[in-house]
Each structure stands twice: as structure tokens, then as C-alpha cells.
C-alpha atoms as a PDB file:
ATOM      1  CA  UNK A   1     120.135  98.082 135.182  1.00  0.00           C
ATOM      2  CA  UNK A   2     116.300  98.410 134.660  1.00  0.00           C
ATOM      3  CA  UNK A   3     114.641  99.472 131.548  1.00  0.00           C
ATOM      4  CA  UNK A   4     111.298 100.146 130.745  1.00  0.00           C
ATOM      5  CA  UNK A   5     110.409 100.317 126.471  1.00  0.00           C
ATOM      6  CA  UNK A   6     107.100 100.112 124.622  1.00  0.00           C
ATOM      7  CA  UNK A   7     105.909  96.241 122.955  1.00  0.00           C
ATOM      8  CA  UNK A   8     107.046  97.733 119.090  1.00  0.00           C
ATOM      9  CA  UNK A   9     111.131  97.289 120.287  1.00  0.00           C
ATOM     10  CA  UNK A  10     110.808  94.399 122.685  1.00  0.00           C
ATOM     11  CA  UNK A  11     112.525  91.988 120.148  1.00  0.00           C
ATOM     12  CA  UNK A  12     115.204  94.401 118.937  1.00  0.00           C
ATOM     13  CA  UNK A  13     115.720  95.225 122.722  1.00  0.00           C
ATOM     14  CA  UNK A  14     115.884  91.294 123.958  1.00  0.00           C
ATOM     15  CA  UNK A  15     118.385  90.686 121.492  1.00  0.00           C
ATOM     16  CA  UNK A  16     120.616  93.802 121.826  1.00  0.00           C
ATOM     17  CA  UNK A  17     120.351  93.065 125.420  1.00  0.00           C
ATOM     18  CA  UNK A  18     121.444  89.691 125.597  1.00  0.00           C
ATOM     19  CA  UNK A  19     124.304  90.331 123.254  1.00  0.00           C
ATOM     20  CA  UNK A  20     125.486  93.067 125.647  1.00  0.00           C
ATOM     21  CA  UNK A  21     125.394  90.385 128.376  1.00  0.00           C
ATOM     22  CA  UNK A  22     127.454  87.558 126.325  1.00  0.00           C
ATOM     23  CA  UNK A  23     129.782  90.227 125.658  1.00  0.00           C
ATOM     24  CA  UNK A  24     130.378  91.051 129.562  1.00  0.00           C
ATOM     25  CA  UNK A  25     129.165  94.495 129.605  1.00  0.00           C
ATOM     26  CA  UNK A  26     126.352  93.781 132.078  1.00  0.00           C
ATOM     27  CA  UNK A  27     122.617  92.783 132.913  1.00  0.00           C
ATOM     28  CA  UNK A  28     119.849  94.861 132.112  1.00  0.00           C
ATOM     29  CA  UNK A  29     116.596  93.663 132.705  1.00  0.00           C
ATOM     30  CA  UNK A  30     113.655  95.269 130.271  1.00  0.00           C
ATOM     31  CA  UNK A  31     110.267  95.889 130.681  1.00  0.00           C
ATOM     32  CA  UNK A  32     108.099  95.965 127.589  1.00  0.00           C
ATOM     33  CA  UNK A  33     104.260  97.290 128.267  1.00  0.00           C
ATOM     34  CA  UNK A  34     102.371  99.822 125.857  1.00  0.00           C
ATOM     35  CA  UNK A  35     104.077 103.044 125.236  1.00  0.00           C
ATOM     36  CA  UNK A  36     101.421 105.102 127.064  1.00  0.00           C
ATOM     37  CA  UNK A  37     101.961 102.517 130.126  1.00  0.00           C
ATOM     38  CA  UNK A  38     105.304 103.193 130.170  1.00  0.00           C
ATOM     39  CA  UNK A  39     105.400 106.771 129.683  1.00  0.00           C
ATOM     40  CA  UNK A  40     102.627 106.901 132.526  1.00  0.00           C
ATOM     41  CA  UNK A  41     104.761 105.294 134.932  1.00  0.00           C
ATOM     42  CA  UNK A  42     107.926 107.301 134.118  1.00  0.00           C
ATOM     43  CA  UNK A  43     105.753 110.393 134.407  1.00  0.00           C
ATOM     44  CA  UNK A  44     104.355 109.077 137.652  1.00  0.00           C
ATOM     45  CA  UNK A  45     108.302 109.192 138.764  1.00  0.00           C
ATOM     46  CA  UNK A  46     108.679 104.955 138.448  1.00  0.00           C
ATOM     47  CA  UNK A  47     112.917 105.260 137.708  1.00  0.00           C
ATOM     48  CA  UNK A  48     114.368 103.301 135.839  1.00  0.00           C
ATOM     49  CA  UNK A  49     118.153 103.515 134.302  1.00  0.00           C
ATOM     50  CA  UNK A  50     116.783 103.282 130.563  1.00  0.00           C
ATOM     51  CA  UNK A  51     113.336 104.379 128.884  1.00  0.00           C
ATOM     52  CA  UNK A  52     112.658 103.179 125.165  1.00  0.00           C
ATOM     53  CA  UNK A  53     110.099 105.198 123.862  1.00  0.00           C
ATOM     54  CA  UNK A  54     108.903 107.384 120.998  1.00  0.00           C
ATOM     55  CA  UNK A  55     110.532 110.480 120.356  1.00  0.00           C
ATOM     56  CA  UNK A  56     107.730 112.310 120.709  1.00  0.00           C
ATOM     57  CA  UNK A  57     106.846 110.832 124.273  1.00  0.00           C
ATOM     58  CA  UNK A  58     110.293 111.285 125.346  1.00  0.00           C
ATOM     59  CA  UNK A  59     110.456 114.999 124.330  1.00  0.00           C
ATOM     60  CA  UNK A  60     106.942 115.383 126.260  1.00  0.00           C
ATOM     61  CA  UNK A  61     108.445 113.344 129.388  1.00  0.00           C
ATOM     62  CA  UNK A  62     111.697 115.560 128.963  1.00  0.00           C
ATOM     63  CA  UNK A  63     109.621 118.736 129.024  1.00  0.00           C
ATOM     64  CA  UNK A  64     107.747 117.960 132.187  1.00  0.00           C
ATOM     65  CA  UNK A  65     111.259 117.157 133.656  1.00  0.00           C
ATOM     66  CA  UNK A  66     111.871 112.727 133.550  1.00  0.00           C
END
């Protein structure tokens, strides 16, 4: 799986991530960049499986359809 989050839950994310690995429920490989990055490119129609974001830029992305 490929996720895309903003820099403020890269930590929380790597480590959730890696336990969910060790535990044998699968790979996912995250992208941390600047919330407006990432919300740019998922607007732009980048896909990814998983988007980490604010919940006020994933209502907006919601609204215009992502």
C-alpha cells in the first residue's frame, strides 16, 4: 500500500507502520511532505491507498471529490 501524510505524523505513522508489518498484516510504504504538498498532489488526482491529513484538508479534498 502507498500512503501519503503531512511531516507533523511522520513518527507516529513510521512506528504504527512498522508494527503493522512485524505483526504480518502488510507493507505500506508512507510519504511524509508538507500538508499543503500532499493535499496538492491528492487534489491533482496522485492515488494513493491512504492520505494522513488534517481534518479540515480532508473534508475540503472530500468535497471536491478525492
Amino acid at each position: 500500500m502507498k500512503a501519503i501524510s503531512s511531516m507533523a505524523t511522520r513518527l507516529l505513522l513510521a512506528d504504527l507502520m512498522a508494527a503493522a508489518d512485524d505483526a504480518g498484516l502488510g507493507h505500506v510504504e508512507i510519504e511524509s511532505v508538507g500538508g499543503v504538498d500532499a493535499a496538492d498532489r491528492v487534489a491533482a488526482g496522485e492515488e494513493f491507498d491512504l492520505v494522513f491529513l488534517a481534518d479540515g484538508a480532508l473534508a475540503k479534498l472530500a468535497a471536491g471529490g478525492h
